[in-house]
Every structure is written in C-alpha cells, then in structure tokens.
Protein backbone atom coordinates (compact mmCIF):
# COMPACT_ATOMS: atom_id res chain seq x y z
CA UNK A 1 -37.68 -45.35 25.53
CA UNK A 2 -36.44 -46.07 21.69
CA UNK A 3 -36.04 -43.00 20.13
CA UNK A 4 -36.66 -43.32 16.13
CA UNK A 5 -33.29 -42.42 15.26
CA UNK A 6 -31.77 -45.08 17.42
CA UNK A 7 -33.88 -47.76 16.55
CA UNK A 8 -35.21 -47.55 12.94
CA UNK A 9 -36.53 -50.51 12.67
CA UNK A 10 -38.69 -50.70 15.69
CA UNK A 11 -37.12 -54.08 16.80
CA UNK A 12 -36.54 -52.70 20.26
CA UNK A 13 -33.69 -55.29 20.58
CA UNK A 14 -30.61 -53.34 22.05
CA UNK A 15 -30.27 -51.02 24.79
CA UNK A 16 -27.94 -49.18 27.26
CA UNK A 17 -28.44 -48.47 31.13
CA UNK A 18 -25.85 -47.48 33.79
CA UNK A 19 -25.42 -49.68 36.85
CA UNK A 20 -22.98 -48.41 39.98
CA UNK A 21 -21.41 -46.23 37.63
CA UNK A 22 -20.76 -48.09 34.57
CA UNK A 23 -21.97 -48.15 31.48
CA UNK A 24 -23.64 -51.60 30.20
CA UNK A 25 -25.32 -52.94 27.37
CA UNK A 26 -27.86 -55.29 26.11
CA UNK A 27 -28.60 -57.06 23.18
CA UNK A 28 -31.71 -59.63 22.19
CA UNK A 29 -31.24 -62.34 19.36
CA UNK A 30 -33.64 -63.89 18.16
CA UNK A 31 -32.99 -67.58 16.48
CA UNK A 32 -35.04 -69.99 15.12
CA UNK A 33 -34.00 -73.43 17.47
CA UNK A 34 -30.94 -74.44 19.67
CA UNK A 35 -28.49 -74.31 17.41
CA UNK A 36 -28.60 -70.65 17.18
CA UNK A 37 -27.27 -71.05 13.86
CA UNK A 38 -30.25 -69.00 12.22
CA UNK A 39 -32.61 -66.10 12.89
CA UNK A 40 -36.39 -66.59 13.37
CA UNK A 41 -38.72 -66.18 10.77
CA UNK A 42 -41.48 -65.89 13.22
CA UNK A 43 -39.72 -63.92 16.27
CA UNK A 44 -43.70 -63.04 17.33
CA UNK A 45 -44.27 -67.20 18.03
CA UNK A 46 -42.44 -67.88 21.23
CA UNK A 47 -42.93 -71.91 20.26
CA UNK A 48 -40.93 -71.41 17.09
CA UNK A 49 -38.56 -68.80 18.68
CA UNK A 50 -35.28 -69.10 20.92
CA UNK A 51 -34.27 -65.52 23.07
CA UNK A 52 -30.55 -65.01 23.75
CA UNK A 53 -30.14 -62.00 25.76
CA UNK A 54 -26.41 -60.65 25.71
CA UNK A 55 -24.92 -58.49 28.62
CA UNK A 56 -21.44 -56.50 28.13
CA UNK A 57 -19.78 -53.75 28.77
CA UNK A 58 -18.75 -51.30 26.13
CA UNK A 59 -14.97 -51.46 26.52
CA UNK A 60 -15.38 -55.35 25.94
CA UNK A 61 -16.61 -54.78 22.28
C-alpha cells in the first residue's frame, strides 16, 4: 500500500518492510541503458528501460 502522502507522485518506487526484526528498505531506479548514467524517458518500455533494485538498511544511509 502507497499512501498519497508518502508517495506523491505515484511512482511506487520505494518502500519499507521488516524482516526477523529489522527494519529494511527498498528502492527502484529506473535508467535508460547500462551505464546507469541517466534516467529513462520511457520507464513504461521495458526494451528501452534498465531496473536497479537497491536493498539497505536504514542505519546504513
């Protein structure tokens, strides 16, 4: 669930669960080709699209 006021902008892109007790989070990037260098202009089109899916805990931030 996204509420409104955590996600404004719908993106549904960033998250938090607990697992054996700790807190973790989750972030998804979305970049235009390998090089990660830039973010997709078409993040719908999984052909011109590259996912990077980030897992850390809290304290590490």
């Amino acid at each position: 669930m996204f509420p409104e006021e955590d996600d404004p902008d719908g993106l549904h892109d960033f998250g938090a669960v607990e697992v054996a007790g700790r807190r973790v989070w989750w972030k998804i990037d979305l970049y235009a080709d390998e090089t990660l260098a830039w973010g997709s202009e078409r993040p719908d089109d999984p052909a011109r699209t590259v996912g990077v899916l980030t897992i850390l805990f809290p304290e590490d931030w």
